[in-house]
Protein backbone atom coordinates (compact mmCIF):
# COMPACT_ATOMS: atom_id res chain seq x y z
CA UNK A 1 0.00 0.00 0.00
CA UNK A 2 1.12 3.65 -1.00
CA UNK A 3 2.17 5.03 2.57
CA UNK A 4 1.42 8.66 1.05
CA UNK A 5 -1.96 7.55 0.74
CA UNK A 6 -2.50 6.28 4.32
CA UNK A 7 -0.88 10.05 5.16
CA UNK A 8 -3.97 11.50 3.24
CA UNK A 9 -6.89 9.47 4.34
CA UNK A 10 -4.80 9.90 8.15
CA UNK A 11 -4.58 14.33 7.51
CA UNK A 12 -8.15 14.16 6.00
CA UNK A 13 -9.69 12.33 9.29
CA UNK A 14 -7.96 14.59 11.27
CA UNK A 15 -8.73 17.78 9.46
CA UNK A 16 -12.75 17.03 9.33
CA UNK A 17 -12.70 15.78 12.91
CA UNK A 18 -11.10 19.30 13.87
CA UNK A 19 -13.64 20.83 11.56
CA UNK A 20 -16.31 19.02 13.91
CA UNK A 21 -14.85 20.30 16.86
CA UNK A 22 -15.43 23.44 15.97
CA UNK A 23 -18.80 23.29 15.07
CA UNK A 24 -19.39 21.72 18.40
CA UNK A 25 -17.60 24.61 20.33
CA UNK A 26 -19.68 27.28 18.17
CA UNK A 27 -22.65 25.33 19.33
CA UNK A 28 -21.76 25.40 22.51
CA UNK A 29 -21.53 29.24 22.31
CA UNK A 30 -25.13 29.22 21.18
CA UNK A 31 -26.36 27.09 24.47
CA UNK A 32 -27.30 24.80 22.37
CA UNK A 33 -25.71 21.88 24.50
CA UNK A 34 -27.67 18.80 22.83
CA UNK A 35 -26.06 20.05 19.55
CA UNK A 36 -22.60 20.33 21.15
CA UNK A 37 -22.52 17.25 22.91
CA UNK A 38 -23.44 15.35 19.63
CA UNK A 39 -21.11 17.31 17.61
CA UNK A 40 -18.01 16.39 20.67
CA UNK A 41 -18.85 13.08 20.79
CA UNK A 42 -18.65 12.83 16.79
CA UNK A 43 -15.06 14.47 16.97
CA UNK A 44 -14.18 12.53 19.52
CA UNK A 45 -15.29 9.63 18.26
CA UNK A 46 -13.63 10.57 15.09
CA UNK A 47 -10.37 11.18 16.90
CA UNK A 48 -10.71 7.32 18.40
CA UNK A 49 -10.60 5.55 15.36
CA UNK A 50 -7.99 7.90 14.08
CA UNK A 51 -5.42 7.15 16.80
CA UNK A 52 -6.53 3.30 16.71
CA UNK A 53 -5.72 3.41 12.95
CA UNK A 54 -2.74 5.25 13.42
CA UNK A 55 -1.49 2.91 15.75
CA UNK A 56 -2.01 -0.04 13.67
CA UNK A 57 -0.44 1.56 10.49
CA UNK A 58 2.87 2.21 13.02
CA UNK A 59 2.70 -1.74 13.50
CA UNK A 60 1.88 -2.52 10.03
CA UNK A 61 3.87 -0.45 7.80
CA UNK A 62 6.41 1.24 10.21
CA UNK A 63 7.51 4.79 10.32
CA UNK A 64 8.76 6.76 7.03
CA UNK A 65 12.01 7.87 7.43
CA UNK A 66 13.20 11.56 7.07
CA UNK A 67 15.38 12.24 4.05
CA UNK A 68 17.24 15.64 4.50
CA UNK A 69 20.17 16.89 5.95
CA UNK A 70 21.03 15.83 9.66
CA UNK A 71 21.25 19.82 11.02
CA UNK A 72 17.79 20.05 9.73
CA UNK A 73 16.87 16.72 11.21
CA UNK A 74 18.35 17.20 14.41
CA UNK A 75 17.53 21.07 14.65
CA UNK A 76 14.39 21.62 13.37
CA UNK A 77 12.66 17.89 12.62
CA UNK A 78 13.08 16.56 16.16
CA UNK A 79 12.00 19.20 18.13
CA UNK A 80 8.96 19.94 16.10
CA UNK A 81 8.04 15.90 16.01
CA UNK A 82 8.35 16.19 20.09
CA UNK A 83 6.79 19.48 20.61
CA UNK A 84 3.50 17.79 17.97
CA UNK A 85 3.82 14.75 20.22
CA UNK A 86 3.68 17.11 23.35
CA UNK A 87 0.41 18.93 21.91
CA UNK A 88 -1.33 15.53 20.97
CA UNK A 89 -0.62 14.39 24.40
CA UNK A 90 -2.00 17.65 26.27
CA UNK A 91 -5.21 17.45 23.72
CA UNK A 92 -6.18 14.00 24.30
CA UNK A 93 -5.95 14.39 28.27
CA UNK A 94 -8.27 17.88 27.69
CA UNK A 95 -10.57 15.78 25.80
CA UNK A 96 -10.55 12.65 27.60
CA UNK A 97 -11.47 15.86 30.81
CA UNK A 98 -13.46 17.50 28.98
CA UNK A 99 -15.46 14.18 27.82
CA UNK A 100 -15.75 12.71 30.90
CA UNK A 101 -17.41 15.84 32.67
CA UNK A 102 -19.38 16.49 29.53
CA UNK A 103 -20.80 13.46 29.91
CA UNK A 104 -21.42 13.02 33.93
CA UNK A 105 -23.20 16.43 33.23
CA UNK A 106 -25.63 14.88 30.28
CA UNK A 107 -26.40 12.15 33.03
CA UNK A 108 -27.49 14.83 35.30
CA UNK A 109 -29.43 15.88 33.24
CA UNK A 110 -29.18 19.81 34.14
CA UNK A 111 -32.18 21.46 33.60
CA UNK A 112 -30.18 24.74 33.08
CA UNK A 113 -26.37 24.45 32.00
CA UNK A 114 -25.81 27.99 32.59
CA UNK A 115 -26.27 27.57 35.87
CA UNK A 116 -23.88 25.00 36.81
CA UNK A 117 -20.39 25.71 37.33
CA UNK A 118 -18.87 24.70 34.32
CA UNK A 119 -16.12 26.77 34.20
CA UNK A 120 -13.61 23.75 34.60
CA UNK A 121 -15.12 22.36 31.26
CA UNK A 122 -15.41 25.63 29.12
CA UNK A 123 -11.87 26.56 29.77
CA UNK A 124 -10.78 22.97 29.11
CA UNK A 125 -13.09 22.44 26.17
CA UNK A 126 -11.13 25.89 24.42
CA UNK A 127 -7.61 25.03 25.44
CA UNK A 128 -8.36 21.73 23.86
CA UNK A 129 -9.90 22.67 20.38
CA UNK A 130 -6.88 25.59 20.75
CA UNK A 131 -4.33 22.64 21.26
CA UNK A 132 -5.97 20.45 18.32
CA UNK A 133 -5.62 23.18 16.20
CA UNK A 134 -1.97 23.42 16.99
CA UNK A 135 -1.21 19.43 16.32
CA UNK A 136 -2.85 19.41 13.29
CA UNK A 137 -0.83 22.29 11.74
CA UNK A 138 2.20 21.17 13.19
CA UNK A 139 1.12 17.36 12.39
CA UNK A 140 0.70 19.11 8.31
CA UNK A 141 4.71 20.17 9.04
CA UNK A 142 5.95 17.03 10.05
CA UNK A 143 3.88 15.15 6.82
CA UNK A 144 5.90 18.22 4.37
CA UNK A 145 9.09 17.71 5.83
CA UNK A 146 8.37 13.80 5.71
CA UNK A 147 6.92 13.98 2.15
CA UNK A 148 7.27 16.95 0.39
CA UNK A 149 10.48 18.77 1.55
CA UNK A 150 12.74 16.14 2.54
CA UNK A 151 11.38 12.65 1.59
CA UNK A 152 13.21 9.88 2.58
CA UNK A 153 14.58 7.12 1.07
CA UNK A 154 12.93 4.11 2.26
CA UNK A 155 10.64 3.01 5.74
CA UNK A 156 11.27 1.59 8.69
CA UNK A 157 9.22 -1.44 9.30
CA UNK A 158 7.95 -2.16 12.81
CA UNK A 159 10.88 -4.79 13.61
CA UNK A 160 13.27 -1.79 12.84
CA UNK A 161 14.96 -3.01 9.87
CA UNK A 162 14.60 -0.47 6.52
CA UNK A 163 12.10 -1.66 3.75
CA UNK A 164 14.71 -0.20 0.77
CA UNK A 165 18.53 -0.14 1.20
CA UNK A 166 20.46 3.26 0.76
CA UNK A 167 18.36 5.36 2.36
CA UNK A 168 19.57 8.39 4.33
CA UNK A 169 18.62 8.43 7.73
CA UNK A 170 20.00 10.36 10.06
């Protein structure tokens, strides 16, 4: 299988469940909680079967190697993998938060959300669509330099041996 195509479908999932996500936190804005917590539980849903695919493509096909210089590699390739990884941690502990109180609220069953104090949730539910944002752009950076910029020469498969000999990497 093309790996560049698993990168696409992978990108497009994660673009549409942002996309989601935001239509959630606009309905949110609106009070129209029954919309928002649909909406949230789509993205998040969404976001599930993304990292479960994701997961099983690392296993499958391995990782893709990186194909350009090592200063770049080591200077700028590195720390912006680490610093996406960082962001994709932080998001999925806001969401798994914000989805656990969004849910022990729905069980409530409020009869007026504005009137509980859900300040923990609103500020979590922003810093995580904020934080989302920020891994998918710098997930879209790590795909150029992977694909685009600096492609690499072969993959690593999962039991760490490379798929194509001669390939640079660093």
């Amino acid at each position: 299988m093309e790996t560049r195509i698993v990168w696409y479908v992978i990108m497009g999932a994660m673009t549409l469940a942002f996309a989601v996500a935001l239509m959630g936190l606009r309905q949110a804005r609106g009070h129209a909680i029954g919309r928002h917590a649909v909406l949230m539980a789509a993205s998040a849903g969404m976001v599930l079967i993304w990292l479960v695919s994701y997961l099983a493509k690392q296993i499958l096909f391995g990782r893709e190697t990186f194909g350009g210089p090592e200063e770049i590699y080591y200077g700028l390739y590195i720390p912006l993998f680490i610093f996406h990884m960082l962001c994709a941690a932080v998001t999925l502990g806001l969401w798994g938060f914000n989805l656990h109180h969004g849910i022990r609220f729905l069980r409530e069953k409020a009869s007026n959300a504005q009137a509980r104090p859900w300040h923990g949730h609103r500020l979590a539910g922003r810093m995580g669509v904020l934080s989302f944002g920020v891994t998918l752009v710098t997930a879209y950076l790590v795909y150029l330099m992977l694909f685009a910029w600096y492609p690499g020469g072969a993959e690593l498969v999962a039991d760490g041996s490379f798929s194509r000999a001669g390939s640079l990497n660093p």
